[in-house]
Protein backbone atom coordinates (compact mmCIF):
# COMPACT_ATOMS: atom_id res chain seq x y z
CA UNK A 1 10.07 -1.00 -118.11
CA UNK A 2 13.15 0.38 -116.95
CA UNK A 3 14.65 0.52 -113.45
CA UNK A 4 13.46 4.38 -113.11
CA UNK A 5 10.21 3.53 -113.86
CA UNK A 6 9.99 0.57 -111.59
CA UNK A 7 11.42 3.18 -108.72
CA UNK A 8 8.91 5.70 -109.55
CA UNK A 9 6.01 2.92 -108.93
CA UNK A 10 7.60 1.95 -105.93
CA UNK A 11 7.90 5.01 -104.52
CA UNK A 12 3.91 6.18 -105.44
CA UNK A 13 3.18 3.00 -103.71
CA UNK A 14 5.29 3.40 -100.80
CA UNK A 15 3.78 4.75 -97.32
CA UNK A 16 5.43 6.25 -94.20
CA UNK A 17 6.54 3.31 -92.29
CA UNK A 18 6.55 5.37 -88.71
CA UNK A 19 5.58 8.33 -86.55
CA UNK A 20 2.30 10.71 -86.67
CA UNK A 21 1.85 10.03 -90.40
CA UNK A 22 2.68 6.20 -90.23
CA UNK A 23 0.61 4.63 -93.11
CA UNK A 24 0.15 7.64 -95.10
CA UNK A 25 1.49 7.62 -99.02
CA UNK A 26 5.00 9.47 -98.57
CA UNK A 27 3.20 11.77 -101.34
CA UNK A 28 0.76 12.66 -99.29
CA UNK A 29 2.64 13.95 -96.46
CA UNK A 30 2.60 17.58 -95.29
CA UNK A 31 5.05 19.71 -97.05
CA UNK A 32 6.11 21.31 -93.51
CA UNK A 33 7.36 17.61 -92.50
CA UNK A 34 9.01 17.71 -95.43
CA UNK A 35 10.19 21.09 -95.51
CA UNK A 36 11.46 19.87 -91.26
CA UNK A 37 13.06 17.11 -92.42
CA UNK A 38 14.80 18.95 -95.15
CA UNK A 39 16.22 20.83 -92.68
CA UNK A 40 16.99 18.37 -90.23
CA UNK A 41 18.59 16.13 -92.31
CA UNK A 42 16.70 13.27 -94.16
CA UNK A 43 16.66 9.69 -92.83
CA UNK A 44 19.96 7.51 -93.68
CA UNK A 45 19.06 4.83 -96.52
CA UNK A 46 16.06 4.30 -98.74
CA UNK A 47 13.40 6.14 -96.80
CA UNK A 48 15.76 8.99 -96.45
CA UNK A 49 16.40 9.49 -100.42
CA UNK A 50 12.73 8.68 -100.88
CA UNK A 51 11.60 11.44 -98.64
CA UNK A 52 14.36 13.75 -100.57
CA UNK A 53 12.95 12.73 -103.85
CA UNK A 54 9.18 13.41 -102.42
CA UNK A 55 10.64 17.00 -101.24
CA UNK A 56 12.16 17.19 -104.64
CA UNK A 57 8.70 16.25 -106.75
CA UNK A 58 6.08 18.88 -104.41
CA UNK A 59 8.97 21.69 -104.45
CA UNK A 60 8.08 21.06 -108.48
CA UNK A 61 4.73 20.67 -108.28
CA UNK A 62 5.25 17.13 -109.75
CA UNK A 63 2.70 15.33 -106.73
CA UNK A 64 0.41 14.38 -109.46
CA UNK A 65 3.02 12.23 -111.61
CA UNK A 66 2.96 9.74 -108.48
CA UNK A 67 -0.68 10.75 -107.78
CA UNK A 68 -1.87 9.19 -111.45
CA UNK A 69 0.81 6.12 -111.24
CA UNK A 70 -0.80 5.41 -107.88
CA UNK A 71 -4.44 5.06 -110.58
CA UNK A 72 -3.08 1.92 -112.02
């Protein structure tokens, strides 16, 4: 498995750490938060580009790659 597949499971895996949707999967957060914090300015470090990435996947409609990884 390589590292981008590792980051991918990670990242399915990983849940909001603070705030009104502390505990929720980062995938499963509203796309207006997303959508506010796009606009804001995302987080500095890892939570930051994994909120970016998140962004990235629902503007795609790519939710159900980390959806299905989150199966396993």
């Amino acid at each position: 498995m390589n590292t981008s597949q590792q980051e991918l499971i990670k990242l399915a895996h990983t849940k909001m750490p603070f705030g009104k949707y502390e505990g929720r999967f980062l995938i499963d957060l509203p796309e207006h938060y997303l959508v506010w914090y796009k606009q804001k300015g995302f987080p500095k470090g890892k939570l930051g580009e994994q909120l970016q990435l998140i962004y990235e996947l629902k503007l795609n409609g790519l939710e159900d790659l980390l959806r299905n990884i989150r199966k396993f």
